[in-house]
N, C-alpha and C. Protein backbone atom coordinates (compact mmCIF):
# COMPACT_ATOMS: atom_id res chain seq x y z
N UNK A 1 -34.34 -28.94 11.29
CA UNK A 1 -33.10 -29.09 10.54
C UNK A 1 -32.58 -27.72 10.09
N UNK A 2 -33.46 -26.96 9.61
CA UNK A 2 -32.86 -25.40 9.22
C UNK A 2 -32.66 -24.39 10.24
N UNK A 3 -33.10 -25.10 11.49
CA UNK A 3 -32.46 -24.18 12.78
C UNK A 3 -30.97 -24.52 13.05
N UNK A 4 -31.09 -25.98 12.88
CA UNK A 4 -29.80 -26.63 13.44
C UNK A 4 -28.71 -26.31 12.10
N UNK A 5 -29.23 -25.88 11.17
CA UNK A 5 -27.99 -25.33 10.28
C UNK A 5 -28.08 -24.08 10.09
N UNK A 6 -28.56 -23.42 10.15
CA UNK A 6 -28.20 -21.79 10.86
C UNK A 6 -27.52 -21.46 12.20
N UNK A 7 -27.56 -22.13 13.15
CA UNK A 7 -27.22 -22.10 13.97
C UNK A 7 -25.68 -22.77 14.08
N UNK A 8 -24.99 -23.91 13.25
CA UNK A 8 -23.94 -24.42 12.92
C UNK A 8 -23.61 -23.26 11.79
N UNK A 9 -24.02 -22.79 10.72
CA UNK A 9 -23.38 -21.63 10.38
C UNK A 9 -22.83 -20.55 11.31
N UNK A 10 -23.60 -19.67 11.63
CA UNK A 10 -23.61 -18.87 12.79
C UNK A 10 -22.48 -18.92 14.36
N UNK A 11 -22.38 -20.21 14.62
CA UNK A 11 -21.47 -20.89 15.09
C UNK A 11 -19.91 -20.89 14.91
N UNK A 12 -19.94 -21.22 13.57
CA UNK A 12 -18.71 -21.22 12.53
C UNK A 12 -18.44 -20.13 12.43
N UNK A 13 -19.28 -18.63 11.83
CA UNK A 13 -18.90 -17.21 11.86
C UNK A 13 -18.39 -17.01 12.49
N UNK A 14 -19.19 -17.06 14.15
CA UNK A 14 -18.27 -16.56 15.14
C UNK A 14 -16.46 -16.83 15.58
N UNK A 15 -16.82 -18.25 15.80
CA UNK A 15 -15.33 -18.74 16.07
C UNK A 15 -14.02 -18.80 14.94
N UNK A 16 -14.56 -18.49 13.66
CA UNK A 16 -13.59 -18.80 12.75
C UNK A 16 -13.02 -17.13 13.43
N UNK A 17 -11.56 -17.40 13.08
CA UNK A 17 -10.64 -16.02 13.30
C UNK A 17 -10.41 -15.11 11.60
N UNK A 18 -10.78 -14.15 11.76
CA UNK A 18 -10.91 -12.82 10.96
C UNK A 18 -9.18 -12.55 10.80
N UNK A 19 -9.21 -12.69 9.73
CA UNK A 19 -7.45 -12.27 9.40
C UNK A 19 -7.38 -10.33 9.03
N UNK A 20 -6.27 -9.86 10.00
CA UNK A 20 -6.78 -8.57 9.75
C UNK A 20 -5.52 -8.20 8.25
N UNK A 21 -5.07 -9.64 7.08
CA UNK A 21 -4.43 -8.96 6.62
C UNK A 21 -5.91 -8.61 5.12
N UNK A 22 -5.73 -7.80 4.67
CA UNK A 22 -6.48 -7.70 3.75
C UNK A 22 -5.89 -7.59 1.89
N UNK A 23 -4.82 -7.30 2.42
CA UNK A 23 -3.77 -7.53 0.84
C UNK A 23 -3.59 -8.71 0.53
N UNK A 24 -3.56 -8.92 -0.99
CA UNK A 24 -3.29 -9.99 -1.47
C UNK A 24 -2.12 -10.97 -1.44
N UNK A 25 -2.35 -11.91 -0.37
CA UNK A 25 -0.65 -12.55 0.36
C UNK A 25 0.16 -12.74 -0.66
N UNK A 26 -0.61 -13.45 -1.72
CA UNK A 26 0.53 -13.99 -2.95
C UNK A 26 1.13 -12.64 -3.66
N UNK A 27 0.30 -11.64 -4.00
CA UNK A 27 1.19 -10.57 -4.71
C UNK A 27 2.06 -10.04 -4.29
N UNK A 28 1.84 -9.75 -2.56
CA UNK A 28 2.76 -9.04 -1.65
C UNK A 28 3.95 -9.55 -1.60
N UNK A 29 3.90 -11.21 -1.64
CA UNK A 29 5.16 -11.76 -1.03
C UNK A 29 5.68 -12.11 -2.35
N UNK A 30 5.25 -12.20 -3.77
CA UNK A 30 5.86 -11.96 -4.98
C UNK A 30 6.73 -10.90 -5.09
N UNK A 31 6.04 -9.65 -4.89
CA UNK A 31 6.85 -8.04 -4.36
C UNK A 31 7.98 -8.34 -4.17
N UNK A 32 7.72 -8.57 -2.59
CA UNK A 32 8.66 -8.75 -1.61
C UNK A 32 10.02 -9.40 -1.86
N UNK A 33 9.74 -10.93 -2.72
CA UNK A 33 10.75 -11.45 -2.92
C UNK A 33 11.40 -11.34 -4.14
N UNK A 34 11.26 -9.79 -4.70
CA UNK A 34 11.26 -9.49 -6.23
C UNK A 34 12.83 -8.14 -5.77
N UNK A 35 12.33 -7.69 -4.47
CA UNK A 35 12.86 -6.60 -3.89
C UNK A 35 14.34 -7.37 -3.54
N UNK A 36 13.57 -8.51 -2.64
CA UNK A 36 14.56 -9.06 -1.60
C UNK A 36 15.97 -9.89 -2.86
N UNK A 37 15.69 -10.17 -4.05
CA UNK A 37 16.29 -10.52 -5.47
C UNK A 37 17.32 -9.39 -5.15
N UNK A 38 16.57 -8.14 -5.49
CA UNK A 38 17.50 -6.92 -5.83
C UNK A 38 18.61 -6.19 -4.64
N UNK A 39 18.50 -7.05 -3.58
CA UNK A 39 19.36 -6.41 -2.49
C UNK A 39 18.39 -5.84 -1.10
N UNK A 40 16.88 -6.00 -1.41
CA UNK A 40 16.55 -5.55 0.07
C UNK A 40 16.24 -6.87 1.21
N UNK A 41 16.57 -5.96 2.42
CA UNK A 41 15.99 -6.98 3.17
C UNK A 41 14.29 -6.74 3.37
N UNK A 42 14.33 -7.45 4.56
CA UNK A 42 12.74 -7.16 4.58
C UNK A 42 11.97 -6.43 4.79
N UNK A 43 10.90 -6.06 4.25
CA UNK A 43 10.19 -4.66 4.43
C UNK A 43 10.05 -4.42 6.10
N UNK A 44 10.12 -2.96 6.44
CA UNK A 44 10.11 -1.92 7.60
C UNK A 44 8.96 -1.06 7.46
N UNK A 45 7.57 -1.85 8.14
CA UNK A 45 6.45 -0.86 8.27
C UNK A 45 7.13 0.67 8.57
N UNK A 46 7.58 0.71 9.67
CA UNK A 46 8.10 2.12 10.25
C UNK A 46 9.01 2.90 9.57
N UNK A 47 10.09 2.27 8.60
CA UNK A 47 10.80 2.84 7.70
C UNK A 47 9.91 3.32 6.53
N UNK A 48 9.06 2.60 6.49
CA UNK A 48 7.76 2.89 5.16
C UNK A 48 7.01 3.94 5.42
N UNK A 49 6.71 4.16 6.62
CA UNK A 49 6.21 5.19 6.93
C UNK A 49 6.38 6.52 7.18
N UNK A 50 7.78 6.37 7.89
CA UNK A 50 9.23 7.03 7.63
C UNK A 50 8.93 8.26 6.01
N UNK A 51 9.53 7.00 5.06
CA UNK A 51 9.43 7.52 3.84
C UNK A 51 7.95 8.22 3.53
N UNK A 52 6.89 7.55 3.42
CA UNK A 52 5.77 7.94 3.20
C UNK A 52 5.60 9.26 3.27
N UNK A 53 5.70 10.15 4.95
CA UNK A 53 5.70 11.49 5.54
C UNK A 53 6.99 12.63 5.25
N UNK A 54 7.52 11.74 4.81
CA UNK A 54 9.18 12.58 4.29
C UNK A 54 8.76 13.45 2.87
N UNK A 55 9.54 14.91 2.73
CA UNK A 55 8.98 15.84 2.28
C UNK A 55 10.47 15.98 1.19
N UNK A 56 10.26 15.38 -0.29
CA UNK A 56 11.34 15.73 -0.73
C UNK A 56 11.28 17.32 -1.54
N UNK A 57 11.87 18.06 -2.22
CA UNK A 57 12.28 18.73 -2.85
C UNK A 57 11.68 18.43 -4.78
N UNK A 58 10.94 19.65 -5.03
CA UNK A 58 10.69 19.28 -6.90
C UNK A 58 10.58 20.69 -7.51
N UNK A 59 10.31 20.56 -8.38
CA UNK A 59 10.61 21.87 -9.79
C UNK A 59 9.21 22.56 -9.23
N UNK A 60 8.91 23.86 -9.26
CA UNK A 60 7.93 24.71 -9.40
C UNK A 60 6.99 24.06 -10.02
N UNK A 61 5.38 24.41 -10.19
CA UNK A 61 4.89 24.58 -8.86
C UNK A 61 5.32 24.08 -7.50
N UNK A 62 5.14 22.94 -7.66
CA UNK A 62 4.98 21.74 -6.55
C UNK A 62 6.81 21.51 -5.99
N UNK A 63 7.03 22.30 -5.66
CA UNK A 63 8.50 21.73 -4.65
C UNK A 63 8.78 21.48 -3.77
N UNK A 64 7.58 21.39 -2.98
CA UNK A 64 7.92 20.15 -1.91
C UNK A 64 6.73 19.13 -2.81
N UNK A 65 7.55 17.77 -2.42
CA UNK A 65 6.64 16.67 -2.84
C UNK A 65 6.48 15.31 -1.64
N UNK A 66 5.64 14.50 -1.02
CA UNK A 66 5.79 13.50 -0.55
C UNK A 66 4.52 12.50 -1.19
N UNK A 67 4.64 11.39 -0.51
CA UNK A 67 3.60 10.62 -0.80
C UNK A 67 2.46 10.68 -0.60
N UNK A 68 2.38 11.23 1.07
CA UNK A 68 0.68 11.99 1.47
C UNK A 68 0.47 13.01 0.73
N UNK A 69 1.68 13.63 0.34
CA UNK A 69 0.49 14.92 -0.88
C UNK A 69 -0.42 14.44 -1.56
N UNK A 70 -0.30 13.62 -1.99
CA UNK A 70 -1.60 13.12 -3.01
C UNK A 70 -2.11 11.88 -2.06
N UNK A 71 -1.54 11.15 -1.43
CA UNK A 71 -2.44 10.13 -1.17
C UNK A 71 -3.07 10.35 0.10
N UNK A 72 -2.76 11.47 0.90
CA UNK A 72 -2.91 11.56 2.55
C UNK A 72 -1.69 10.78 3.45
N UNK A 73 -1.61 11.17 4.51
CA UNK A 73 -0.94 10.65 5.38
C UNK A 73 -1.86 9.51 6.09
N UNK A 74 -3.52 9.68 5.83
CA UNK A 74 -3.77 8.27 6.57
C UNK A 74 -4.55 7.48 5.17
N UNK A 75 -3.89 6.53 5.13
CA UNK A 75 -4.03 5.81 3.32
C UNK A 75 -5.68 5.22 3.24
N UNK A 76 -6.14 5.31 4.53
CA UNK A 76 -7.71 4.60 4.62
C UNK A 76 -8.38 5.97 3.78
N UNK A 77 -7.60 7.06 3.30
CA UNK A 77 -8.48 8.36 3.22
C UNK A 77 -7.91 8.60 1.84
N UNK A 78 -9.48 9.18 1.20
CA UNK A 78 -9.26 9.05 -0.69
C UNK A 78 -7.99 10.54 -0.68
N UNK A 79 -7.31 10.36 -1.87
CA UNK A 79 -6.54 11.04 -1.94
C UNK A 79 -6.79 12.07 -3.32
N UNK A 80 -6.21 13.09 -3.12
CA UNK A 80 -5.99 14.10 -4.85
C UNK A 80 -4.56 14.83 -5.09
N UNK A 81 -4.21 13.92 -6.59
CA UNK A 81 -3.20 14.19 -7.27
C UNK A 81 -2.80 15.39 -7.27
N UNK A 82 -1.70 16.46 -6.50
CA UNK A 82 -1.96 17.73 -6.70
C UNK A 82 -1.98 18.36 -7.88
N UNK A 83 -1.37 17.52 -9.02
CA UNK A 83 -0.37 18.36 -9.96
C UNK A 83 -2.17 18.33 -11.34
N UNK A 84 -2.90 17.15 -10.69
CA UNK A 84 -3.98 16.56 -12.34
C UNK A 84 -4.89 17.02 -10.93
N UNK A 85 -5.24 17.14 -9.93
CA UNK A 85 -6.46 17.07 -9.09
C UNK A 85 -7.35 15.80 -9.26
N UNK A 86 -6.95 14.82 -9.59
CA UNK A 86 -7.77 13.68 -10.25
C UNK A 86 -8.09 12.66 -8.47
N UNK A 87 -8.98 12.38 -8.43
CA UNK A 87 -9.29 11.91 -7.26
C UNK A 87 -8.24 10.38 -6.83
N UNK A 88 -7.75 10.22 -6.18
CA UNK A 88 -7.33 8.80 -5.57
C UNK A 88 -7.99 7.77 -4.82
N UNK A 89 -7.86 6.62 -5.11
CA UNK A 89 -9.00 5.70 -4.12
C UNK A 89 -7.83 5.74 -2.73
N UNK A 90 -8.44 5.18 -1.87
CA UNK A 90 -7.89 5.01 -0.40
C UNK A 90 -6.91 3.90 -0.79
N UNK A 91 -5.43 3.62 -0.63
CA UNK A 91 -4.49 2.41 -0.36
C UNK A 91 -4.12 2.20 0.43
N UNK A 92 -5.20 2.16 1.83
CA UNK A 92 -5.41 1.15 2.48
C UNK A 92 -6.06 -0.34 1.97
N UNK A 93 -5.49 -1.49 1.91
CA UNK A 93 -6.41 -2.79 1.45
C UNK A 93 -7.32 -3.17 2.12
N UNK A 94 -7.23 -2.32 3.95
CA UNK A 94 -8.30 -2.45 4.60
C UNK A 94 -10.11 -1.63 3.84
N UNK A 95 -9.80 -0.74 3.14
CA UNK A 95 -10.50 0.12 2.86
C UNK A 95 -10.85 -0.05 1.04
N UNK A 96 -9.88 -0.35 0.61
CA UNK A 96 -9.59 -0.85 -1.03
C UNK A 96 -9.73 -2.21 -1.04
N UNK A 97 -10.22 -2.68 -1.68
CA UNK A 97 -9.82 -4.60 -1.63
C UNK A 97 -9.12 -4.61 -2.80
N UNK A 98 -8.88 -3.97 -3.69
CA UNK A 98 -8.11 -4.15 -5.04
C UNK A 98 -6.37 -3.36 -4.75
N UNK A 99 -6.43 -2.60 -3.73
CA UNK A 99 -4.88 -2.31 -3.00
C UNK A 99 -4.03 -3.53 -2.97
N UNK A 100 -2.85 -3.44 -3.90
CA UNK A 100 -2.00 -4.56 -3.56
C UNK A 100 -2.37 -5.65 -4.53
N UNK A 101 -3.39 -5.84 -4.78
CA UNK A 101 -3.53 -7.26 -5.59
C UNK A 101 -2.73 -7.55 -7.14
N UNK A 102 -2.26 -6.99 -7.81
CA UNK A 102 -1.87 -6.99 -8.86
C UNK A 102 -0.22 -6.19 -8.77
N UNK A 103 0.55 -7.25 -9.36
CA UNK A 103 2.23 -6.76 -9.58
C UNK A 103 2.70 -5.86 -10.54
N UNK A 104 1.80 -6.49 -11.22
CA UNK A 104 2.47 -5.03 -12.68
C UNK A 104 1.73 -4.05 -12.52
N UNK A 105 0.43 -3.10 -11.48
CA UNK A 105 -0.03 -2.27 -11.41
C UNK A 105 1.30 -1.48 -9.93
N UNK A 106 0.97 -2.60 -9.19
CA UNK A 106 2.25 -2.24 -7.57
C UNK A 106 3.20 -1.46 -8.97
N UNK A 107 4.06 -2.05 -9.72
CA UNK A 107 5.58 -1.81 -10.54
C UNK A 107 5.55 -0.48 -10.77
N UNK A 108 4.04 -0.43 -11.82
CA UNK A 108 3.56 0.85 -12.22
C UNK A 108 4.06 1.72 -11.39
N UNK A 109 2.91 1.73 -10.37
CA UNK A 109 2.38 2.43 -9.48
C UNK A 109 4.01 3.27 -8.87
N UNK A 110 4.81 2.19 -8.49
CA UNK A 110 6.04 2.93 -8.01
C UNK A 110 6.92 3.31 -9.15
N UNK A 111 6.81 3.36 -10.01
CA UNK A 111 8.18 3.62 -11.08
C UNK A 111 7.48 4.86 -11.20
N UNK A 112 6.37 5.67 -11.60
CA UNK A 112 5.78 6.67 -11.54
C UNK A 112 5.73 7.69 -10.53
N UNK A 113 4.63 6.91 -9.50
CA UNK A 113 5.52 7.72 -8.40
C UNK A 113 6.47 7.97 -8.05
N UNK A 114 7.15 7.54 -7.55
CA UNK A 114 8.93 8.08 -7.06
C UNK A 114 9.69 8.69 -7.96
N UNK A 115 9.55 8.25 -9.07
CA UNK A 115 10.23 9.29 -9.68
C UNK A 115 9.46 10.83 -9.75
N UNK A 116 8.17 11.00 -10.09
CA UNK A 116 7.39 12.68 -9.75
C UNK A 116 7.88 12.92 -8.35
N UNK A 117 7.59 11.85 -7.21
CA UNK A 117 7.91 12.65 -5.96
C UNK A 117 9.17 12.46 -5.44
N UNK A 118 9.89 12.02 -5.48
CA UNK A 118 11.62 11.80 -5.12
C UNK A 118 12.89 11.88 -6.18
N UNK A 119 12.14 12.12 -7.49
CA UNK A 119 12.72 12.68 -8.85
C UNK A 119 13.60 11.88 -8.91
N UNK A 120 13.63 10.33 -8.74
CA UNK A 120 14.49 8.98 -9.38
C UNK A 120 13.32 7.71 -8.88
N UNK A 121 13.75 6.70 -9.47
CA UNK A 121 13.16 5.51 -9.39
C UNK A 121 13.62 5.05 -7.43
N UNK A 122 12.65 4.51 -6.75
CA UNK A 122 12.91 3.80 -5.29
C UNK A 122 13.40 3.15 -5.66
N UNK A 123 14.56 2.49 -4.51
CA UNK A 123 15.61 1.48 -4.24
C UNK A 123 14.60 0.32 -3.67
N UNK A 124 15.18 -0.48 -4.06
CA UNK A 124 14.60 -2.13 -3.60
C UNK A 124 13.54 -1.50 -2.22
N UNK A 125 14.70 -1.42 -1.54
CA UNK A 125 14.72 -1.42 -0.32
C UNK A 125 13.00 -0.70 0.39
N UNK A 126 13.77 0.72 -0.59
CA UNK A 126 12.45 1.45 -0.26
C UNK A 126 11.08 1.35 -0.52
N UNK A 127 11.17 0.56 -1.58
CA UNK A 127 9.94 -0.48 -2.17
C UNK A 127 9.15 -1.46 -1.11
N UNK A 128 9.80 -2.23 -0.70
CA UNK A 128 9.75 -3.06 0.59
C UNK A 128 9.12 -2.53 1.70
N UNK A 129 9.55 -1.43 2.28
CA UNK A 129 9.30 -0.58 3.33
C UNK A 129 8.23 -0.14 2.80
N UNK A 130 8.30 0.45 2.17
CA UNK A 130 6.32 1.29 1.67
C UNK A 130 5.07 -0.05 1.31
N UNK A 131 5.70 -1.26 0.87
CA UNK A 131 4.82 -1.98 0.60
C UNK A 131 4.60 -2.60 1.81
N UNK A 132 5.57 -3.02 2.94
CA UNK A 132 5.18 -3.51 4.13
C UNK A 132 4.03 -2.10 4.98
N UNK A 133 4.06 -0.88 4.98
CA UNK A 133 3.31 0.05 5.32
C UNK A 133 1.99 0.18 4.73
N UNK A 134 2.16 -0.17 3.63
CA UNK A 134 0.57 0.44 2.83
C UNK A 134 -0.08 -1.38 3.45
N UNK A 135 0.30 -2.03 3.56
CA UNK A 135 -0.08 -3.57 3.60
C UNK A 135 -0.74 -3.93 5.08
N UNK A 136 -0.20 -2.67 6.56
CA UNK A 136 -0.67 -3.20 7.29
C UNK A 136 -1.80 -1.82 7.66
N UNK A 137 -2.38 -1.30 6.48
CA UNK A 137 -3.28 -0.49 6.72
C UNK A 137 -4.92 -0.96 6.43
């Protein structure tokens, strides 16, 4: 009997299908339809990424600023704050399991950023696009 249910476990492992999303569906698509309220359409991995690598303009020291400055350009990889040196976890959710899960940290997270690195608050839009990017990492 404990072969035949290890083996029906084991069974089940295999064939069940592995979802490669790892972000939290309900927070994301809370986001999403928080953005899509304010005028965006739907998030653009490639526009997100777009933005992500885009190099804006800031006050001395630090005048160029983007998002990989501190977080990296590949989000599976820990990042450091240039301005505090304070270490960053990886936001990849492939790599983070706590990436994405929580709305009022996501809100945080961007009202802070964008304004240090793009020196105003992101548009809906652009919100969307970075959250569809960080989401399929």
């Amino acid at each position: 009997m404990k072969k035949l249910l290890i083996s029906f476990v084991t069974t089940a492992l295999l064939v069940t299908p592995v979802s490669s999303v790892f972000a939290d569906e309900a927070t994301v698509n809370m986001l999403m339809k928080s953005y899509q309220s304010q005028g965006a359409k739907s998030g653009n991995a490639l526009r997100g990424e777009q933005f992500w690598n885009k190099t804006f303009s800031g006050k001395t020291p630090f005048t160029e600023r983007s998002c990989k400055s501190c977080h990296s350009a590949n989000l599976k990889n820990k990042g450091e704050h240039v301005r505090t040196g304070k270490e960053l976890k990886p936001l990849a959710p492939s790599i983070n399991k706590l990436s994405l899960t929580k709305v009022k940290k996501v809100n945080k997270w961007f009202k802070r950023n964008c304004k240090w690195t793009i020196g105003k608050e992101c548009s809906a839009q652009e919100k969307a696009d970075i959250l569809a990017f960080i989401k399929q990492q």
